[in-house]
C-alpha atoms as a PDB file:
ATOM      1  CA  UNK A   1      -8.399 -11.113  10.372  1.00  0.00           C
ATOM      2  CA  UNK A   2      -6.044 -13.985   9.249  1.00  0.00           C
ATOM      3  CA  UNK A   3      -3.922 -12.254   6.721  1.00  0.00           C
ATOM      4  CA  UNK A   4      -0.404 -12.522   5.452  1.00  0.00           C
ATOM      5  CA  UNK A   5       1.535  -9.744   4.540  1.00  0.00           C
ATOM      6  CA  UNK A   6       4.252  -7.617   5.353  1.00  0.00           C
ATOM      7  CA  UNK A   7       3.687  -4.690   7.307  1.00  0.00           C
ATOM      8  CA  UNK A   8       5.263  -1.643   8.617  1.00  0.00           C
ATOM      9  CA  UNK A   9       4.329   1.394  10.812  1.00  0.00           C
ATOM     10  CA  UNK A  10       2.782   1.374  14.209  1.00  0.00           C
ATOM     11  CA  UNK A  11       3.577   5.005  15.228  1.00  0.00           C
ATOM     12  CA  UNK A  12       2.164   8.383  15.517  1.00  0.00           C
ATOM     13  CA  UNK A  13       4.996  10.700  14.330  1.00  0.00           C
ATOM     14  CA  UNK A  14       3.384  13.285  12.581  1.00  0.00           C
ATOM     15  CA  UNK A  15       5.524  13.543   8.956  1.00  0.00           C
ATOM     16  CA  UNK A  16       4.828  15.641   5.764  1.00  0.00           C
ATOM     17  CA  UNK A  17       2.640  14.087   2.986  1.00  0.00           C
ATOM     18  CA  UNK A  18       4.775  13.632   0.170  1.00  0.00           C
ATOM     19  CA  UNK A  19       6.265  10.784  -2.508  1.00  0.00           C
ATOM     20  CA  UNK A  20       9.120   8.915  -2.120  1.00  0.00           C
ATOM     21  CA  UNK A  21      10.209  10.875   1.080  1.00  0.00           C
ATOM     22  CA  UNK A  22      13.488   9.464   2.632  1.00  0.00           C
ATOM     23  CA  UNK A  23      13.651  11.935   5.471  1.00  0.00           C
ATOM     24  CA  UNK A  24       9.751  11.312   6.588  1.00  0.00           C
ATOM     25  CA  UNK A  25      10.519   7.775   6.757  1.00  0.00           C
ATOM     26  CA  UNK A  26      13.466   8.460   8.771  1.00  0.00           C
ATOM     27  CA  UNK A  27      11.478  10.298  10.893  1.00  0.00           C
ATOM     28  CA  UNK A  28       8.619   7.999  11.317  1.00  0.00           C
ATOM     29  CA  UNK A  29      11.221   5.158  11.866  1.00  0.00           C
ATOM     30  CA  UNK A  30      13.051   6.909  14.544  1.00  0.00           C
ATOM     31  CA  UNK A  31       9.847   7.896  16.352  1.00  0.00           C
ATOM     32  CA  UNK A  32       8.768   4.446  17.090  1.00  0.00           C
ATOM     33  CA  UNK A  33      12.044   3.601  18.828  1.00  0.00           C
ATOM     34  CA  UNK A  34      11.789   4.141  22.507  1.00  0.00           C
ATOM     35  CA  UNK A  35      15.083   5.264  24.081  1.00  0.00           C
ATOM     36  CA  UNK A  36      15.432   2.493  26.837  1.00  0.00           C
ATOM     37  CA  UNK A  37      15.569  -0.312  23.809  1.00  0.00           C
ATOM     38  CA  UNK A  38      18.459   0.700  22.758  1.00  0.00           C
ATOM     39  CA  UNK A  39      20.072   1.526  26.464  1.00  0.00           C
ATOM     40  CA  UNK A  40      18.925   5.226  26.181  1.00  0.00           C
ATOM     41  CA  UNK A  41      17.480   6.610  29.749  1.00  0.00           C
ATOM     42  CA  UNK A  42      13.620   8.403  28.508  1.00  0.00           C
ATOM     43  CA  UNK A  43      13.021  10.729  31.205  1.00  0.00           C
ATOM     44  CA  UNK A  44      10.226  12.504  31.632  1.00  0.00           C
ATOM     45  CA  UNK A  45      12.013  15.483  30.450  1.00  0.00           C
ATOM     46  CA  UNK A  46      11.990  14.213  27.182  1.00  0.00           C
ATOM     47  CA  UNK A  47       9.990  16.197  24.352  1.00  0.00           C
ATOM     48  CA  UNK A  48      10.702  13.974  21.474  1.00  0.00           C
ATOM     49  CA  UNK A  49       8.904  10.562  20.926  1.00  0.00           C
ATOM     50  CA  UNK A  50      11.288   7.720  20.047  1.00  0.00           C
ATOM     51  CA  UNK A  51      15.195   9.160  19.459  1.00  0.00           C
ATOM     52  CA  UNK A  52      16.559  12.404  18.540  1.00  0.00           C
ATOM     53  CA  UNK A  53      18.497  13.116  15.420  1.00  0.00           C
ATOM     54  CA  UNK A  54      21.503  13.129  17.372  1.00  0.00           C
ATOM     55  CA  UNK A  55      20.816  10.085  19.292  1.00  0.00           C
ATOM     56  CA  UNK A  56      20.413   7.605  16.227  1.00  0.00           C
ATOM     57  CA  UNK A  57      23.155   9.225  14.675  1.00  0.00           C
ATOM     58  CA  UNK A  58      25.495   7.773  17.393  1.00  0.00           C
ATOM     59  CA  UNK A  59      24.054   4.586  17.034  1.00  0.00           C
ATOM     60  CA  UNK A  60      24.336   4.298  13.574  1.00  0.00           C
ATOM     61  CA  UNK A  61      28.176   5.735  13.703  1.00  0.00           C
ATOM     62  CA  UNK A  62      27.372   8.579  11.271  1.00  0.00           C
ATOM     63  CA  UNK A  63      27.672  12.499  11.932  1.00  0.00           C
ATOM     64  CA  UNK A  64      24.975  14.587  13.256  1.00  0.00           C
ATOM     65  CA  UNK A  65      25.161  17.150  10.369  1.00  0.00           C
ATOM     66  CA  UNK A  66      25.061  14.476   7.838  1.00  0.00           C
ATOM     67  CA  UNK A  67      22.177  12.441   9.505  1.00  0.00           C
ATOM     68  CA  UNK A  68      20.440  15.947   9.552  1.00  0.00           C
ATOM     69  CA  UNK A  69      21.167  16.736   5.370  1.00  0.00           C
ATOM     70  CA  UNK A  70      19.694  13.246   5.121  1.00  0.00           C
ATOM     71  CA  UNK A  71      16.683  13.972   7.001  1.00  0.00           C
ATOM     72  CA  UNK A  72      16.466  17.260   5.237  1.00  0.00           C
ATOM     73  CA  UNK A  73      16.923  16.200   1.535  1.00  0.00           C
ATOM     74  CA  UNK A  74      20.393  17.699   1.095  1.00  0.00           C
ATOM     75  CA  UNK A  75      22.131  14.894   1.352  1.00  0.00           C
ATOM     76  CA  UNK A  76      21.347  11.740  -1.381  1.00  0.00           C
ATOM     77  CA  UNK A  77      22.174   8.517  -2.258  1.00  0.00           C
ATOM     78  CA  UNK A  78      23.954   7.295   1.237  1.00  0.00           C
ATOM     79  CA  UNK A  79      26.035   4.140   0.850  1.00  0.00           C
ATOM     80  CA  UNK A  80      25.297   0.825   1.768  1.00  0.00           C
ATOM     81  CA  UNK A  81      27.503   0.972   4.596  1.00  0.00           C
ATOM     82  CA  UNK A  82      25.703   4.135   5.992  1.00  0.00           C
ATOM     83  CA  UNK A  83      22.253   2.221   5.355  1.00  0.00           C
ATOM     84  CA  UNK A  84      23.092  -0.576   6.990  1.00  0.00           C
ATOM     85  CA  UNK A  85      24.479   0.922  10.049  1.00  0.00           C
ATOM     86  CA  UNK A  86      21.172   3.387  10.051  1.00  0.00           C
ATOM     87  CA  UNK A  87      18.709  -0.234   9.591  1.00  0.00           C
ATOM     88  CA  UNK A  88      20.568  -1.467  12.466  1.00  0.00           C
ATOM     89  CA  UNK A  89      19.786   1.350  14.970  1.00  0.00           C
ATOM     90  CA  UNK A  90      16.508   1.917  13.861  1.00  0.00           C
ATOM     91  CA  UNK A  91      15.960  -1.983  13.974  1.00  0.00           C
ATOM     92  CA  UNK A  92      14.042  -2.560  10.824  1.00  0.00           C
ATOM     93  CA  UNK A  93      12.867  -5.696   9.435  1.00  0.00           C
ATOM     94  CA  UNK A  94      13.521  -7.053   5.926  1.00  0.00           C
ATOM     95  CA  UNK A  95      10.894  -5.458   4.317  1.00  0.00           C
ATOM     96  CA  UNK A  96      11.771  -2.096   5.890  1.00  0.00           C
ATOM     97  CA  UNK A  97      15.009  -2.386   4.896  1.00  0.00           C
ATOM     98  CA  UNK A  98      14.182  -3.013   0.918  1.00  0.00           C
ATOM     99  CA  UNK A  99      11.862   0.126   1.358  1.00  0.00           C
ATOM    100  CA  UNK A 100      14.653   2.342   2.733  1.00  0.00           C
ATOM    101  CA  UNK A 101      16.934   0.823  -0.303  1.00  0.00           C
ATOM    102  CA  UNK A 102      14.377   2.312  -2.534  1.00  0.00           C
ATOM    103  CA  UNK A 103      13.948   5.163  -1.331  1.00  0.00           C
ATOM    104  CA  UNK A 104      17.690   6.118  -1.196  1.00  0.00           C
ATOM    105  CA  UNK A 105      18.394   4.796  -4.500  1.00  0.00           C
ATOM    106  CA  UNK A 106      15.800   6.467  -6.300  1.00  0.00           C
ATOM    107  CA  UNK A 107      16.144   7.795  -9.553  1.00  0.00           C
ATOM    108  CA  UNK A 108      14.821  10.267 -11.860  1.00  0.00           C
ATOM    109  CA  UNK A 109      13.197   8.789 -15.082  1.00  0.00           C
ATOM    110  CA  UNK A 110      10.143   9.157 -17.387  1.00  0.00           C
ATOM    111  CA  UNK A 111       6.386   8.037 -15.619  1.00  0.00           C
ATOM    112  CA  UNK A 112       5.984   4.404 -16.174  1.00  0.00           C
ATOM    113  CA  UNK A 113       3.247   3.262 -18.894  1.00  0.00           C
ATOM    114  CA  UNK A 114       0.222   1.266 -18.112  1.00  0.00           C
ATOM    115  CA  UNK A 115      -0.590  -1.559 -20.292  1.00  0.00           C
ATOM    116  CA  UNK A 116      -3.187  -4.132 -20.009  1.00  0.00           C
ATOM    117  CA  UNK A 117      -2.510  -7.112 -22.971  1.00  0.00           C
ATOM    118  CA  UNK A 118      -4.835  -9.198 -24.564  1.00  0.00           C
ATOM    119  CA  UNK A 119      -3.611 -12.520 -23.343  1.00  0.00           C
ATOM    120  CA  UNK A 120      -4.218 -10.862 -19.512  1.00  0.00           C
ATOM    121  CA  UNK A 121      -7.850 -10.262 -21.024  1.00  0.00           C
ATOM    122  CA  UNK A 122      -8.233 -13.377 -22.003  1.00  0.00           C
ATOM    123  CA  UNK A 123      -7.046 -14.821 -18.981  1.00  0.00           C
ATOM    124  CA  UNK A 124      -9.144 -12.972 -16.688  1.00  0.00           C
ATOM    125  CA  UNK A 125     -12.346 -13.457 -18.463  1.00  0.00           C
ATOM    126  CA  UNK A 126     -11.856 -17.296 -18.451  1.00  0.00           C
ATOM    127  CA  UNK A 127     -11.579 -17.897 -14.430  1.00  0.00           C
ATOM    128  CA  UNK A 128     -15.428 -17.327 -14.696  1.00  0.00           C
ATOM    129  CA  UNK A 129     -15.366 -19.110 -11.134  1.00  0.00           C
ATOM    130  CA  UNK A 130     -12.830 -16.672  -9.579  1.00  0.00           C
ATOM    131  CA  UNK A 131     -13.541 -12.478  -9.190  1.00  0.00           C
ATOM    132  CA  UNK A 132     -10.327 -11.357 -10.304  1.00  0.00           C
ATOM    133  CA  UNK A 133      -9.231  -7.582 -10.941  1.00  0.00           C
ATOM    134  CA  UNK A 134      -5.604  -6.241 -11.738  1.00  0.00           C
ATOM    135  CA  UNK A 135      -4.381  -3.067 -10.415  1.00  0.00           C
ATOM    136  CA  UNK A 136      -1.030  -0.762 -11.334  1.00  0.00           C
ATOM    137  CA  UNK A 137       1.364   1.165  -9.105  1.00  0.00           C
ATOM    138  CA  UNK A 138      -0.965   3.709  -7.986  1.00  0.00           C
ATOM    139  CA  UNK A 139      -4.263   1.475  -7.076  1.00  0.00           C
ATOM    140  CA  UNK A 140      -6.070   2.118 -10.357  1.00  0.00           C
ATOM    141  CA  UNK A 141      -8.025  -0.811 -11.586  1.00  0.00           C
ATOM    142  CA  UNK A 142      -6.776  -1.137 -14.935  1.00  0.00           C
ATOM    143  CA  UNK A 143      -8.646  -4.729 -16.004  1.00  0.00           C
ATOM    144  CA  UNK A 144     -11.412  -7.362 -14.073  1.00  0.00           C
ATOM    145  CA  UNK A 145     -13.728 -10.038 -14.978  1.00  0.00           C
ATOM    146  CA  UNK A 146     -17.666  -9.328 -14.397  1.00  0.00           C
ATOM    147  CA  UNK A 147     -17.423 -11.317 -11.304  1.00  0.00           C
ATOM    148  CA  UNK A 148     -14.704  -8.900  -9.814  1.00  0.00           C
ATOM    149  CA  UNK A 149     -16.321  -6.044 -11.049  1.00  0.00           C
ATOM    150  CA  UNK A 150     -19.102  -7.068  -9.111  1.00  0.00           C
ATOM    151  CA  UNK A 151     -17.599  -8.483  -5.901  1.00  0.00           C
ATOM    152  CA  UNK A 152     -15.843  -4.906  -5.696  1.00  0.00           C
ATOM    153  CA  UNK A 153     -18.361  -2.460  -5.599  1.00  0.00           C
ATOM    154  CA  UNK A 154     -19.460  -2.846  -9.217  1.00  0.00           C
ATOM    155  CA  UNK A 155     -16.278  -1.343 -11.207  1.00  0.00           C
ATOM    156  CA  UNK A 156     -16.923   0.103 -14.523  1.00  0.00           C
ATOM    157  CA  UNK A 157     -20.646   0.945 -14.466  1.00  0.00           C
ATOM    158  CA  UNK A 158     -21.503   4.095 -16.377  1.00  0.00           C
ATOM    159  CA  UNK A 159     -21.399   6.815 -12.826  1.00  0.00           C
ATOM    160  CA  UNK A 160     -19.884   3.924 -10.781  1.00  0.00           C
ATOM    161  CA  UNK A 161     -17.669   4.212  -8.064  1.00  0.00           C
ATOM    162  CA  UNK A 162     -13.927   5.539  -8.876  1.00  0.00           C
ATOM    163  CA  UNK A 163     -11.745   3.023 -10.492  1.00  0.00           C
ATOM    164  CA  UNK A 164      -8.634   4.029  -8.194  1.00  0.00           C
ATOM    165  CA  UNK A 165      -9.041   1.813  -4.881  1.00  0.00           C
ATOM    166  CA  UNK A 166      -7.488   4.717  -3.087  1.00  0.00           C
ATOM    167  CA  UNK A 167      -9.956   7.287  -3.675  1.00  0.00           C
ATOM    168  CA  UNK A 168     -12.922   4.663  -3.378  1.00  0.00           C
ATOM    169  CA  UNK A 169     -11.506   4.100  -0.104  1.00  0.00           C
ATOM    170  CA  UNK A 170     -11.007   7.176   1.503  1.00  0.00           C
ATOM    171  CA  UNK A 171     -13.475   9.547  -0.353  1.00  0.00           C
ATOM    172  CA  UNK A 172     -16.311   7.314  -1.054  1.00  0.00           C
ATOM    173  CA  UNK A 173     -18.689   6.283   1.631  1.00  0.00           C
ATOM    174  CA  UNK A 174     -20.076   3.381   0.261  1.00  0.00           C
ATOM    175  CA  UNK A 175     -16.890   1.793   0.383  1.00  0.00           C
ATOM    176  CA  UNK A 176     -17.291   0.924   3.926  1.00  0.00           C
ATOM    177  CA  UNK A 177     -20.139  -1.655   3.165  1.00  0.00           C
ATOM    178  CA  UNK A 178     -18.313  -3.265   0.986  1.00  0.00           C
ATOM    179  CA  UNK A 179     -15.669  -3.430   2.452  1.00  0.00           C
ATOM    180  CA  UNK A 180     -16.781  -4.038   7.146  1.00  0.00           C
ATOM    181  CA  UNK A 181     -12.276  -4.245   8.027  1.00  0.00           C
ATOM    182  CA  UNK A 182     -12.610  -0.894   6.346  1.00  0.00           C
ATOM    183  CA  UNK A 183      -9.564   0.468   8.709  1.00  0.00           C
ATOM    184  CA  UNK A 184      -7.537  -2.292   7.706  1.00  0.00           C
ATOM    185  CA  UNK A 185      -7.840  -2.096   3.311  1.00  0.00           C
ATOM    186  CA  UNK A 186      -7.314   1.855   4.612  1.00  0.00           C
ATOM    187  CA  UNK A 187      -3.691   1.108   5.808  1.00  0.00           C
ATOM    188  CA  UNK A 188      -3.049  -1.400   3.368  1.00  0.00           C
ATOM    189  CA  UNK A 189      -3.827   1.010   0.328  1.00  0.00           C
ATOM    190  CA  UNK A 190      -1.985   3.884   2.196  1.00  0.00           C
ATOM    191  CA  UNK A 191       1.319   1.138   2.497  1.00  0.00           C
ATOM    192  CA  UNK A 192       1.205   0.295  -1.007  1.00  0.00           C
ATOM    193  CA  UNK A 193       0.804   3.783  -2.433  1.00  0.00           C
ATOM    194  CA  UNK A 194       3.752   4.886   0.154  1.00  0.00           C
ATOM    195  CA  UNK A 195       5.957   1.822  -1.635  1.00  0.00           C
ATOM    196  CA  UNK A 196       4.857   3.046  -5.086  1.00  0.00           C
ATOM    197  CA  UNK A 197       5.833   6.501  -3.903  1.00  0.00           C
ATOM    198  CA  UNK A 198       9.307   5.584  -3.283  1.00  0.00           C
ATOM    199  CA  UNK A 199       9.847   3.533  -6.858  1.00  0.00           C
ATOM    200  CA  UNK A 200       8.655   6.281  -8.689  1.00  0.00           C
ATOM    201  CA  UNK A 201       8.997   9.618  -7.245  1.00  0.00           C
ATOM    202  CA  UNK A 202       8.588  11.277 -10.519  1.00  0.00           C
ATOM    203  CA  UNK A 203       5.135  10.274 -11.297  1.00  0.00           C
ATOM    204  CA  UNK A 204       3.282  13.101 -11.750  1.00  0.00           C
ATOM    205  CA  UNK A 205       0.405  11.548 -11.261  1.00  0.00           C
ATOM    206  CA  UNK A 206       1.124   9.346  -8.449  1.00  0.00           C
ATOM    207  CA  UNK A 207       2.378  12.567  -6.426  1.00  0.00           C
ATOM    208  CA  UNK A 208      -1.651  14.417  -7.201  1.00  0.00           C
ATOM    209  CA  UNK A 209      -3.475  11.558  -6.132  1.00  0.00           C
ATOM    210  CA  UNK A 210      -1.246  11.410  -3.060  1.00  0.00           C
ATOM    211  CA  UNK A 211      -1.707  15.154  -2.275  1.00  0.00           C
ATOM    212  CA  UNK A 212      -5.296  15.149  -3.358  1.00  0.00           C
ATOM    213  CA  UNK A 213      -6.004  12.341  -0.757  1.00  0.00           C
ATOM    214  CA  UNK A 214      -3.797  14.512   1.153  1.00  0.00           C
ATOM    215  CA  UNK A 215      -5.962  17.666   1.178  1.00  0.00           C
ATOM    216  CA  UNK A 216      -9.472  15.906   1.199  1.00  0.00           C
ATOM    217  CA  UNK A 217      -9.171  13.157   3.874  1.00  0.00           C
ATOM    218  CA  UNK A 218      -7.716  13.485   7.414  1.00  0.00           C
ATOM    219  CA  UNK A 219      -7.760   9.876   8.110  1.00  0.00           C
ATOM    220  CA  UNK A 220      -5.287   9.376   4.842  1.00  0.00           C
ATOM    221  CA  UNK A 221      -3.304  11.955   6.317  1.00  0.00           C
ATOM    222  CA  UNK A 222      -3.292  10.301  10.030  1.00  0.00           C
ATOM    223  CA  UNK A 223      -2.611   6.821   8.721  1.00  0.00           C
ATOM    224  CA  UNK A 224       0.371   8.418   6.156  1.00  0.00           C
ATOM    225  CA  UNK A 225       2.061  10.085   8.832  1.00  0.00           C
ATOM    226  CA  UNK A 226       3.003   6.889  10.795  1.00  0.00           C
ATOM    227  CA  UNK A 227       5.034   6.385   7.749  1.00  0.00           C
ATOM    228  CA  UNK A 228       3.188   2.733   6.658  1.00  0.00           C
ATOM    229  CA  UNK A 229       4.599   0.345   3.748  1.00  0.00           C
ATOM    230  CA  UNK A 230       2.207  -2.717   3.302  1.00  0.00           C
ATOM    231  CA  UNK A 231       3.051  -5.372   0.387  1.00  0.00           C
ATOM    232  CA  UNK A 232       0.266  -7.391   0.559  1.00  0.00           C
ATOM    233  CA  UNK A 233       0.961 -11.135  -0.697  1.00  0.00           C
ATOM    234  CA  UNK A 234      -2.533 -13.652   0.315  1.00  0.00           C
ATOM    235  CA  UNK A 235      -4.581 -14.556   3.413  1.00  0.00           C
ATOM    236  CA  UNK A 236      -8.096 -13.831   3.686  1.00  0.00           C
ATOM    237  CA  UNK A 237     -10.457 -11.007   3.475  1.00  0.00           C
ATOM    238  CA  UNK A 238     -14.484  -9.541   4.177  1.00  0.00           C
ATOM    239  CA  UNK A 239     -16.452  -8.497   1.439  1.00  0.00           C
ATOM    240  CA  UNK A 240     -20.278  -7.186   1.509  1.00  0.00           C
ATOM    241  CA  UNK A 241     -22.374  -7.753  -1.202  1.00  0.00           C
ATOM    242  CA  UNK A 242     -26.387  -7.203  -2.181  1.00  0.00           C
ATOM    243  CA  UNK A 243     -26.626 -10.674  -3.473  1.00  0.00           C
ATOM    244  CA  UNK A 244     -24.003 -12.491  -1.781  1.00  0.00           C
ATOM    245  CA  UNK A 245     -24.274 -10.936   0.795  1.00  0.00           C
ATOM    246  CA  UNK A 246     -20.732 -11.722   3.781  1.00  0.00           C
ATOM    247  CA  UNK A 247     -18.413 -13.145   2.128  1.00  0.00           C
ATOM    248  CA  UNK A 248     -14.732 -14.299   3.889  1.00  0.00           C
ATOM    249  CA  UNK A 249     -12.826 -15.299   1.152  1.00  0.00           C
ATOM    250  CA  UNK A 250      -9.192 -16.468   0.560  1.00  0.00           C
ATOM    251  CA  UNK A 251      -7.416 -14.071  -1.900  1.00  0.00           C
ATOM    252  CA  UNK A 252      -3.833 -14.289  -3.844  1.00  0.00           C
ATOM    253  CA  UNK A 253      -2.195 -11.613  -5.698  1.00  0.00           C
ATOM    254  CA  UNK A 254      -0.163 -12.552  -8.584  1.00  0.00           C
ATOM    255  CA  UNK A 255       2.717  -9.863 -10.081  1.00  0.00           C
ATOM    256  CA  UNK A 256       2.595  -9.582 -13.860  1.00  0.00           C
ATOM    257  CA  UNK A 257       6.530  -7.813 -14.466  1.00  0.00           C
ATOM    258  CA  UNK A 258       7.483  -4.871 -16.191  1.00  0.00           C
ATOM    259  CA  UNK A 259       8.454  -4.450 -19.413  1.00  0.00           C
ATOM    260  CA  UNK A 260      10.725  -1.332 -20.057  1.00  0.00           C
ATOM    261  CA  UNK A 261       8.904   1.675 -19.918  1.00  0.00           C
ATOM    262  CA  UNK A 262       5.939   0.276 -18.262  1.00  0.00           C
ATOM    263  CA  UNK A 263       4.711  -0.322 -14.463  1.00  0.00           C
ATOM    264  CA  UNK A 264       4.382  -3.810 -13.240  1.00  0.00           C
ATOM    265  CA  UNK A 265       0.405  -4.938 -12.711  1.00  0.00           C
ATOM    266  CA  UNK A 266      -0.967  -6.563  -9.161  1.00  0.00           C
ATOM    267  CA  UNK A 267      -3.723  -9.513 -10.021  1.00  0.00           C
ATOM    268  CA  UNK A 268      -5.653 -10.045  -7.536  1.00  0.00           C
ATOM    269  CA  UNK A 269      -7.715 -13.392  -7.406  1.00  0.00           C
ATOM    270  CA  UNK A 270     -10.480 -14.470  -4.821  1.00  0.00           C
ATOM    271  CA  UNK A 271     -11.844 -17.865  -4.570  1.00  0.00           C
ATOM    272  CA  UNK A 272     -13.620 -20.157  -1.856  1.00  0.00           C
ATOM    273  CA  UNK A 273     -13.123 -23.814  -0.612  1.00  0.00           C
ATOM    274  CA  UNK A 274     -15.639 -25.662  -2.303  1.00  0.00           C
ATOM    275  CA  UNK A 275     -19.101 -26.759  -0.742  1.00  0.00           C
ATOM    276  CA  UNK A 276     -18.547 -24.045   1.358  1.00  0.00           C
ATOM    277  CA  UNK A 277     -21.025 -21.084   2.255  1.00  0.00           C
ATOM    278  CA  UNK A 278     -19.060 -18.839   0.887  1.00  0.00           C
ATOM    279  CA  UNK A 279     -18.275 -21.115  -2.422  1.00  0.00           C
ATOM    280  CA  UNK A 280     -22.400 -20.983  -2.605  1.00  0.00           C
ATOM    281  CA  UNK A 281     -22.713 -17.228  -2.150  1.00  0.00           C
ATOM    282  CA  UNK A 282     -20.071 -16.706  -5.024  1.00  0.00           C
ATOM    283  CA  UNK A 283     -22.456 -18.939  -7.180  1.00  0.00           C
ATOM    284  CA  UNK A 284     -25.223 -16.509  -6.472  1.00  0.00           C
ATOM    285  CA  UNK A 285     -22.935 -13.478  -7.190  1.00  0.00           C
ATOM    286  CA  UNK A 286     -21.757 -15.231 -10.381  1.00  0.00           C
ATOM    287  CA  UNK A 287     -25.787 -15.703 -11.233  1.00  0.00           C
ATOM    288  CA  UNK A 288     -26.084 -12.015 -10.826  1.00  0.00           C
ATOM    289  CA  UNK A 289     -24.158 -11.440 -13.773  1.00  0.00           C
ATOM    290  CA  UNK A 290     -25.299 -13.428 -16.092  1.00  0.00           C
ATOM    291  CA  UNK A 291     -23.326 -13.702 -19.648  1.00  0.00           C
ATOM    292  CA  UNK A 292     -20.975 -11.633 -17.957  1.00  0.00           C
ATOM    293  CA  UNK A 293     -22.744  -8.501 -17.940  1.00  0.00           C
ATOM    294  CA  UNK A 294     -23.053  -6.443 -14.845  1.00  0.00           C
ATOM    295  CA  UNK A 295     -26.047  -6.734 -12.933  1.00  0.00           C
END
């Protein structure tokens, strides 16, 4: 699928299932790097996949033992200098470096606040042409317009399906007719709920839905073990619907900031070229909900 957005994790080192976790991203990092990239001989000797401990610590100039304590939790809060040097061997991109920054620099504070204004009300129930739904740090849908609501797998009916994308995903069935790239909104929810992690490790909540994901889906666990971050920005993206049946449409996501003591909010608006199939499906879906009621 034509998408943009940046993406990390290709590997299959197995890690731990836990929030903001610099020493399973370490891990995961180092397993993707085979040995002859950076002028290590492999072997087929070799037990480990990607470097040892001790071999990226020589590459990144640090000591085994502290490399190790980092790995391990015991050691926090490495310098820049030690960051950079540990980006460099491992050979992350931009975005993987900003992750690792978080997750070293984390700090302890209260569980941010969720709050949904008026005037983001307002807006969203005047793009009566656009489905639109806004989402917080840990993939809860928080706020939508009747066309989102509907695109989406019909959020806030009375018995509907779970407002938290996450567990729609990965413990609801129907989720995988509504959405046919199933395996790809999978890794994407799993990457954003691994950044989220990171920025607030002492969510209390955050940390249950990640360990009861954890405990009731294998394929959450498989995909969070290769130690994924996804920050999805716009491209394009399937939807299945009753009415509207396939729809490809174009998508944004807009960042509402924080104010102090809250979490940021994720809007995410769909639209469709006009005169196009899909522009005429949405006008059926948008039919289906007439006076902005759920159908």
């Amino acid at each position: 699928m034509d998408r943009v957005e940046e993406r990390i994790g290709d590997g299959t080192a197995a890690a731990p299932v836990s929030a903001g976790d610099l020493g399973g991203f370490l891990r995961a990092r180092r397993g993707r790097v085979a040995p002859e990239e950076v002028g290590i001989a492999g072997g087929r000797r070799r037990r480990v996949r990607g470097l040892r401990r001790e071999e990226l610590a020589q590459l990144a100039g640090i000591s085994v033992d502290y490399y190790v304590r980092l790995e391990q939790g015991r050691a926090t809060q490495p310098s820049p200098e030690v960051l950079d040097a540990l980006a460099g061997a491992l050979g992350l991109d931009a975005a993987e470096r900003r992750h690792l920054d978080t997750l070293a620099g984390a700090r302890r504070g209260p569980t941010p606040q969720v709050r949904v204004s008026p005037l983001l009300q307002r807006v969203l129930d005047s793009l009566t042409h656009f489905p639109v739904f806004v989402t917080d740090h840990r993939l809860d849908a928080v706020a939508w317009n009747s066309l989102g609501a509907e695109l989406v797998g019909g959020l806030g009916r009375p018995g509907g399906r779970d407002p938290n994308n996450a567990r729609y995903l990965f413990l609801d069935p129907a989720s995988r007719t509504v959405h046919p790239d199933w395996q790809d909104r999978a890794a994407e929810a799993v990457g954003q709920l691994r950044v989220s992690s990171g920025r607030y490790p002492d969510d209390t909540r955050l940390t249950a839905l990640i360990a009861g994901l954890s405990a009731h889906s294998a394929e959450f666990r498989k995909i969070w073990a290769t130690g994924e971050v996804v920050m999805c920005t716009a491209g394009r993206k399937r939807l299945r619907h009753p009415v509207a049946g396939l729809l490809t449409l174009d998508f944004e996501t807009l960042h509402v900031p924080a104010e102090p003591g809250e979490t940021g909010l994720v809007v995410h608006v769909f639209s469709a070229v006009g005169g196009s199939p899909e522009a005429a499906a949405l006008a059926r879906l948008r039919d289906s909900v007439p006076d902005g009621r759920l159908a």
